[in-house]
N, C-alpha and C. Protein backbone atom coordinates (compact mmCIF):
# COMPACT_ATOMS: atom_id res chain seq x y z
N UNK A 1 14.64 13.41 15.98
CA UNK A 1 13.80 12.62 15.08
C UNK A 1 12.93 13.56 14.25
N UNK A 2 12.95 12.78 13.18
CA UNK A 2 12.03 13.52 12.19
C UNK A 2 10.71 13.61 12.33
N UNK A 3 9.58 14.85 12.31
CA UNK A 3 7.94 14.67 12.28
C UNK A 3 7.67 13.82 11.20
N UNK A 4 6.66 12.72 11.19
CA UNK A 4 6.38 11.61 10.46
C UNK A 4 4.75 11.17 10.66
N UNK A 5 4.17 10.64 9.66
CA UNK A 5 2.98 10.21 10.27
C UNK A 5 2.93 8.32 9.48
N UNK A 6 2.56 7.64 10.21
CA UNK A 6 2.59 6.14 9.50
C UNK A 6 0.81 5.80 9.38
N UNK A 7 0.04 5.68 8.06
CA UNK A 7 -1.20 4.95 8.07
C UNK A 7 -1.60 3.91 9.05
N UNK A 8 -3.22 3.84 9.43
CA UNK A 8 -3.14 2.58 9.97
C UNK A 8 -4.26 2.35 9.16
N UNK A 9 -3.72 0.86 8.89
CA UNK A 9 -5.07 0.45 7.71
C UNK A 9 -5.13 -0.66 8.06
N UNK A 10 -6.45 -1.46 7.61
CA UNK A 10 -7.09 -2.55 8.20
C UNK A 10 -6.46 -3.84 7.39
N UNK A 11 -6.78 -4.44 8.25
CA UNK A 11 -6.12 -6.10 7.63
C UNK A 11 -6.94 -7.20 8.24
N UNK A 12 -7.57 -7.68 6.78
CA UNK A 12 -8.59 -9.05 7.43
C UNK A 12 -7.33 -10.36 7.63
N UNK A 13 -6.56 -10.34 7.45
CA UNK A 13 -5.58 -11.31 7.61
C UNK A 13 -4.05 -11.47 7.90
N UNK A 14 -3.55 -11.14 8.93
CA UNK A 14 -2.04 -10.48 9.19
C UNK A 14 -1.05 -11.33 8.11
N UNK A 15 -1.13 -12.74 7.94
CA UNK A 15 -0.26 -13.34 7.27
C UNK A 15 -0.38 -13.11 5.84
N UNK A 16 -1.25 -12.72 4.92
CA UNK A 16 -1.71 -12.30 3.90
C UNK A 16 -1.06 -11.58 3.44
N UNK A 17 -1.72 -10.27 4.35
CA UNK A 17 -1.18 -8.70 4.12
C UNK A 17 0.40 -8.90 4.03
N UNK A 18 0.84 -9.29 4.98
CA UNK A 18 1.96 -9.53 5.41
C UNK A 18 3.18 -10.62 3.63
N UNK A 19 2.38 -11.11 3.48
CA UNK A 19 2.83 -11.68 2.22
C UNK A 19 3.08 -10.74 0.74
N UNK A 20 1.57 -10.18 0.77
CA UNK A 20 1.53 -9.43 0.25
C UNK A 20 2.36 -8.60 -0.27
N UNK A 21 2.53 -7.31 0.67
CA UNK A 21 3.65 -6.07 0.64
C UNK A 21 5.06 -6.43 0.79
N UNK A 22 5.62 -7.75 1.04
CA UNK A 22 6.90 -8.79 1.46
C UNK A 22 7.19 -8.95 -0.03
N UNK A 23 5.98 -9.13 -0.73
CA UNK A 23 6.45 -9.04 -2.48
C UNK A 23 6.66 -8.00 -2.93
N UNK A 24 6.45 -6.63 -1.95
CA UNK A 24 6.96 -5.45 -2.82
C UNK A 24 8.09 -4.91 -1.82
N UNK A 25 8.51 -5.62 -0.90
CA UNK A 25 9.82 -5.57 -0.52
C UNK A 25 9.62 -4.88 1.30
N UNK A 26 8.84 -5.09 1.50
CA UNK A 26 8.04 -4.50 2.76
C UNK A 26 8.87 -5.44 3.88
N UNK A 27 9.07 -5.39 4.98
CA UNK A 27 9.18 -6.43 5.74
C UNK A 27 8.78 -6.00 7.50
N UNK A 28 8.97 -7.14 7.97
CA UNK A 28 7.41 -7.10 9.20
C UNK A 28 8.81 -6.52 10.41
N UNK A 29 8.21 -5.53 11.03
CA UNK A 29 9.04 -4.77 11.98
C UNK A 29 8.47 -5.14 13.57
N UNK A 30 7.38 -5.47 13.16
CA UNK A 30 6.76 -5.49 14.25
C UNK A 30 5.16 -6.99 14.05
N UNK A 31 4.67 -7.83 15.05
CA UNK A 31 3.22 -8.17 14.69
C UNK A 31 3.33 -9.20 16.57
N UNK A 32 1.98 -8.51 16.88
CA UNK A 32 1.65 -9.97 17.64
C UNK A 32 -0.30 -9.91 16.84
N UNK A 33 -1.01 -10.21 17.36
CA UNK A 33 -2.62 -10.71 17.75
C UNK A 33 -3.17 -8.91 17.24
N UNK A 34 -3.03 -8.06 17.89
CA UNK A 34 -3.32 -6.73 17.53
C UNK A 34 -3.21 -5.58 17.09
N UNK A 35 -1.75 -5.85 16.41
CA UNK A 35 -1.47 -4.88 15.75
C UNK A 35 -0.04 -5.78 14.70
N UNK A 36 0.07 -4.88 13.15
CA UNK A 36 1.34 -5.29 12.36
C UNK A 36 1.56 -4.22 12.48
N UNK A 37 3.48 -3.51 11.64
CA UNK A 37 4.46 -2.81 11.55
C UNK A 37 4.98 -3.40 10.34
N UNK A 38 4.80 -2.63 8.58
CA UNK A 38 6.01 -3.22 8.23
C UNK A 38 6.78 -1.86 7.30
N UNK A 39 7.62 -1.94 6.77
CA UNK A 39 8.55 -1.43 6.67
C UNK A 39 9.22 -1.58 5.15
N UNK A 40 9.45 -0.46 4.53
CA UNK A 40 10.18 -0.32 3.35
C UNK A 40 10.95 0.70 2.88
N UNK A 41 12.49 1.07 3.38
CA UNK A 41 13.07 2.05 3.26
C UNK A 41 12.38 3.26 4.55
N UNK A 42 11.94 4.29 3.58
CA UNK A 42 11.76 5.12 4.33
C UNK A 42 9.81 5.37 4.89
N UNK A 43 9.50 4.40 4.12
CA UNK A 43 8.11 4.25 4.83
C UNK A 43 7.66 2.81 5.48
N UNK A 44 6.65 3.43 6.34
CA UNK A 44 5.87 2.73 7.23
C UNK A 44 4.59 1.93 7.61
N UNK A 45 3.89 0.76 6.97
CA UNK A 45 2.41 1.05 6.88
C UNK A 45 2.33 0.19 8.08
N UNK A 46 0.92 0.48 9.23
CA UNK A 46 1.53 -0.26 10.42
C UNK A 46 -0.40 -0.97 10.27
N UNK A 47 -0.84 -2.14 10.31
CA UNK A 47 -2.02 -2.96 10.20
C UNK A 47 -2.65 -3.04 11.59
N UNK A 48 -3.82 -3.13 11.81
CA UNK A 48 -4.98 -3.23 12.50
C UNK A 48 -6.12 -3.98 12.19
N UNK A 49 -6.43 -5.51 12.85
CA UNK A 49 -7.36 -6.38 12.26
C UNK A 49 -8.61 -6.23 12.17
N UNK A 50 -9.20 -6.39 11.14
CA UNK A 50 -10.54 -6.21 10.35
C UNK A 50 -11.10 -7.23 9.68
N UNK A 51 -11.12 -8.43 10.58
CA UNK A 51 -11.85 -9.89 9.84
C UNK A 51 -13.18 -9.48 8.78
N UNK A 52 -13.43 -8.81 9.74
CA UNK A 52 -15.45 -8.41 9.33
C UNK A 52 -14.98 -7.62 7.98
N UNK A 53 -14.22 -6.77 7.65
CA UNK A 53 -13.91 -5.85 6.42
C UNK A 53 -14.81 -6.54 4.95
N UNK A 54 -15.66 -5.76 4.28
CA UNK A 54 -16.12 -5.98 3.40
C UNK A 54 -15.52 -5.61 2.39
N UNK A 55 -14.47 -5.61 1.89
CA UNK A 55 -13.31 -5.16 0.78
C UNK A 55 -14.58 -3.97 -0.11
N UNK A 56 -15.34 -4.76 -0.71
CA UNK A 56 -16.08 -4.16 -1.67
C UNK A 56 -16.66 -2.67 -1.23
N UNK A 57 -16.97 -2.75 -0.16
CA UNK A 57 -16.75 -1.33 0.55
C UNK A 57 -15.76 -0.27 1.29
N UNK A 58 -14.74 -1.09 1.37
CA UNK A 58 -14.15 -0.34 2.16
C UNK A 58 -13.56 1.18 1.41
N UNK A 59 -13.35 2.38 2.39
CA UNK A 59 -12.65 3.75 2.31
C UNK A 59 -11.55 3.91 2.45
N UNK A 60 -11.18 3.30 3.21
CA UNK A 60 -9.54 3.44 3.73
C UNK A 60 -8.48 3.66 2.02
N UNK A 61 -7.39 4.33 2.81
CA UNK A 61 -6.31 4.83 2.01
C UNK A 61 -5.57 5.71 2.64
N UNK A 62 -4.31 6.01 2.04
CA UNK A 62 -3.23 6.89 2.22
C UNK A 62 -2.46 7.56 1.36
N UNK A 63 -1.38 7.70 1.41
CA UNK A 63 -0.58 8.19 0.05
C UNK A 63 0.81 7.92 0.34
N UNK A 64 1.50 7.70 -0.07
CA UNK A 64 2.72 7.14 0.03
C UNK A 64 3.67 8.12 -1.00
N UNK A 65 4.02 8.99 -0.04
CA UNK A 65 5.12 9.90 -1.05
C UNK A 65 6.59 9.07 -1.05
N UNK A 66 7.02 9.03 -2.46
CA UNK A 66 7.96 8.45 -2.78
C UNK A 66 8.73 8.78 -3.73
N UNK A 67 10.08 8.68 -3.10
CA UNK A 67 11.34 9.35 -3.93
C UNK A 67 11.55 8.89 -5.18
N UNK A 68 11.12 7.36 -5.64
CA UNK A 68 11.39 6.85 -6.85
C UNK A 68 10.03 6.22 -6.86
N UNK A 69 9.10 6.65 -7.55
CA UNK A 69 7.78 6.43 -7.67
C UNK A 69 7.98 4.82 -9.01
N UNK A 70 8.97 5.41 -9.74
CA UNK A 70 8.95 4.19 -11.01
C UNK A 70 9.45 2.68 -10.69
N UNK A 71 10.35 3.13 -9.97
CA UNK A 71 10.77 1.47 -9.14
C UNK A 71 10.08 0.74 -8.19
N UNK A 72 8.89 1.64 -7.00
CA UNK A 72 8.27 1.04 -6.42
C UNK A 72 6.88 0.08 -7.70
N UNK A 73 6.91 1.19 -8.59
CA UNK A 73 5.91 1.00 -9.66
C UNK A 73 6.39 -0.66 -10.25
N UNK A 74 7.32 -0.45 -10.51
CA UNK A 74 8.08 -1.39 -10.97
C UNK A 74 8.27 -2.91 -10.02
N UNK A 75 8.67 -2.67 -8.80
CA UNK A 75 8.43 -3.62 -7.53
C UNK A 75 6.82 -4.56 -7.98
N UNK A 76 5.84 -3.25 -7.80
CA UNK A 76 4.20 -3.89 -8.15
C UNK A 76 3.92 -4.88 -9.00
N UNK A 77 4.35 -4.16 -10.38
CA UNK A 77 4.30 -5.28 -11.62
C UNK A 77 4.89 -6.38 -11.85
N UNK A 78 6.34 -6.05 -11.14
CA UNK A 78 7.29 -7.52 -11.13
C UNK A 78 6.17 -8.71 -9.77
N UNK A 79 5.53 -8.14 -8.72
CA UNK A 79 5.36 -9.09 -7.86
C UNK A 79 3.67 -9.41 -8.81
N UNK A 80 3.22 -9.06 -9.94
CA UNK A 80 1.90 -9.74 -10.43
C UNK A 80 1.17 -8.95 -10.11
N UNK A 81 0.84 -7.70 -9.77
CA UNK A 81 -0.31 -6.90 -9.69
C UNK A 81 -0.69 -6.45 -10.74
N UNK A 82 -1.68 -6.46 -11.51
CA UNK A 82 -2.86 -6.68 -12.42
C UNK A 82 -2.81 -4.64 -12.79
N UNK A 83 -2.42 -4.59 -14.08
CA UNK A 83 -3.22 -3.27 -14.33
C UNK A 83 -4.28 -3.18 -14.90
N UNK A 84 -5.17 -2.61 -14.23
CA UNK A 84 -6.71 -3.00 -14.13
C UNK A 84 -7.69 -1.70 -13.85
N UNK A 85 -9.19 -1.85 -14.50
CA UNK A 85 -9.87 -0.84 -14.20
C UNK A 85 -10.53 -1.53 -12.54
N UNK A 86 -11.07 -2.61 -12.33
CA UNK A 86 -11.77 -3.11 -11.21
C UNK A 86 -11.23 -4.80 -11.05
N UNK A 87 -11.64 -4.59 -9.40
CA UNK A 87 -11.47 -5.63 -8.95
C UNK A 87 -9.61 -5.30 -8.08
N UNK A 88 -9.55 -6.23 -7.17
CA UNK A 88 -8.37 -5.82 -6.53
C UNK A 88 -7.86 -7.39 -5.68
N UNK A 89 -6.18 -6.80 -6.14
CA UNK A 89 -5.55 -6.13 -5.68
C UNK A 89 -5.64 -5.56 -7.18
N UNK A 90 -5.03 -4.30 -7.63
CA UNK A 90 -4.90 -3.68 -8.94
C UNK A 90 -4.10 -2.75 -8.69
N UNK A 91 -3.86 -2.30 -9.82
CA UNK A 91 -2.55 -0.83 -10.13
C UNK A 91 -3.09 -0.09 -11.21
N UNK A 92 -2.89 0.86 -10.81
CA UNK A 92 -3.37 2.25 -11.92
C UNK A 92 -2.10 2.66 -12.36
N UNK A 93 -1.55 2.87 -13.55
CA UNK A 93 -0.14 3.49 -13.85
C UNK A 93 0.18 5.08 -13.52
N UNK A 94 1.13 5.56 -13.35
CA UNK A 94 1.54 6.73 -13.18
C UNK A 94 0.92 7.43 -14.32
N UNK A 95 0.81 8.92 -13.77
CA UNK A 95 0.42 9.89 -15.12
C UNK A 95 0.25 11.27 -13.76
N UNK A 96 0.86 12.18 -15.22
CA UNK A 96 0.85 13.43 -14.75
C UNK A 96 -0.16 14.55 -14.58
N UNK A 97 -0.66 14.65 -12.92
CA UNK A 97 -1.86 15.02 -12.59
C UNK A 97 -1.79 16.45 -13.37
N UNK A 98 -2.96 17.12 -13.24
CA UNK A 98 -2.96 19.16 -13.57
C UNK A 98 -2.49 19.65 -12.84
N UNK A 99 -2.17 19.56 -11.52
CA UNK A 99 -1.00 20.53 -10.62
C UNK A 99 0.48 20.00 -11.07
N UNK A 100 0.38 18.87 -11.62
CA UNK A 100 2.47 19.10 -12.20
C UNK A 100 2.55 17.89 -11.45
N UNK A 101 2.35 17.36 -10.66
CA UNK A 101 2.60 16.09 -10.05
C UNK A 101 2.49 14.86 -10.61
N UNK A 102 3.10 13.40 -10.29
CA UNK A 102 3.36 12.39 -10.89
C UNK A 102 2.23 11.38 -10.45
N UNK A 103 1.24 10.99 -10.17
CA UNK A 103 0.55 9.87 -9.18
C UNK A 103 0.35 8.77 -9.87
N UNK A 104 0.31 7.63 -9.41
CA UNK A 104 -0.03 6.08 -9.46
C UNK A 104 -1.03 5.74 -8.36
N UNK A 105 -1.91 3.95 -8.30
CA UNK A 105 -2.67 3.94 -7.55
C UNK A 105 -2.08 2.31 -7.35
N UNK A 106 -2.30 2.33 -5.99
CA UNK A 106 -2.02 0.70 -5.60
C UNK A 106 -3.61 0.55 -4.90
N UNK A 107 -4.46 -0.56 -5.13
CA UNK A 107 -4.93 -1.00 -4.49
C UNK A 107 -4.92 -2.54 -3.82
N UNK A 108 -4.89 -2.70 -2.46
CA UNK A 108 -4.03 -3.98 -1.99
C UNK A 108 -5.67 -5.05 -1.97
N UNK A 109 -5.13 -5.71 -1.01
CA UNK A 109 -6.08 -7.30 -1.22
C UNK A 109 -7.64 -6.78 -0.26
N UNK A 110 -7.25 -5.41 0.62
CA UNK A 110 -7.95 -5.54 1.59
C UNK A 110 -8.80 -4.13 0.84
N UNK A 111 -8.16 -3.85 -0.01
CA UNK A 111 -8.97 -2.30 -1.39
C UNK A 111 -8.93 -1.38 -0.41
N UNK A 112 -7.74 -1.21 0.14
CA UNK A 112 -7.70 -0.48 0.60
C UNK A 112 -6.31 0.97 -0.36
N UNK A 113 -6.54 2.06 -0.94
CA UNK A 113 -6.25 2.78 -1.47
C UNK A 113 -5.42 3.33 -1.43
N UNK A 114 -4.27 3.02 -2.06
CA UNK A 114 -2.43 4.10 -1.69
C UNK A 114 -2.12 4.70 -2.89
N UNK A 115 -2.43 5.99 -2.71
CA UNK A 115 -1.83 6.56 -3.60
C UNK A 115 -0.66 6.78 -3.77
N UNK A 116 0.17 6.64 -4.98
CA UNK A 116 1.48 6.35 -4.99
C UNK A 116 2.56 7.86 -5.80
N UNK A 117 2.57 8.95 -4.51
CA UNK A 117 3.74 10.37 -5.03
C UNK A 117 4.86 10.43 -5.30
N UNK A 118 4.78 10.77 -6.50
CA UNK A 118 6.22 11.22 -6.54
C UNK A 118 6.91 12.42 -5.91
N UNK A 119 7.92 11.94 -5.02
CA UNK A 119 8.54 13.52 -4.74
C UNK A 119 8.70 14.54 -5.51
């Protein structure tokens, strides 16, 4: 098996979240009461409940390196995510950082922060 690491990020609502990322093609690998698992190709985001979560504050994030950064991009906009300066869920478009790299920004329902790499 391959070395791997999967986020754990908070979720005020398993069925939500769960709806949510199901529109960008995610699907649930795993859920009871304390923990989700879901799944898209070759990544993993696995949920941990956070009723109390104050979105407007929250830190949380990850990065999601990805082989086809434009189609997941593409997934986002087709399921209605808003390109937007504030407020969330939102999407920041791709653009090419000063080290040479490709990045995009997903922020989900819970604002919680995925940065979106291109391989």
């Amino acid at each position: 098996m391959t070395d791997r690491a999967t986020p754990n990020l908070p979720s005020r609502d398993f069925a939500a979240t769960s709806r949510f990322y199901a529109a960008l093609g995610f699907t649930e690998s795993w859920r009871d009461a304390g923990w989700m698992i879901l799944n898209r190709g070759g990544v993993t985001l696995e949920f941990f409940p956070f009723a109390g979560l104050d979105p407007a504050t929250s830190s949380f994030g990850a990065c999601l390196r990805l082989d086809n950064l434009d189609e997941f991009y593409a997934a986002c906009t087709a399921s209605g995510i808003p390109e937007q300066h504030t407020g969330w869920p939102r999407l920041h478009p791709p653009r090419l950082e000063p080290w040479g790299g490709r990045v995009a920004s997903l922020i989900d329902p819970d604002c919680t922060l995925l940065r979106l790499i291109q391989n």
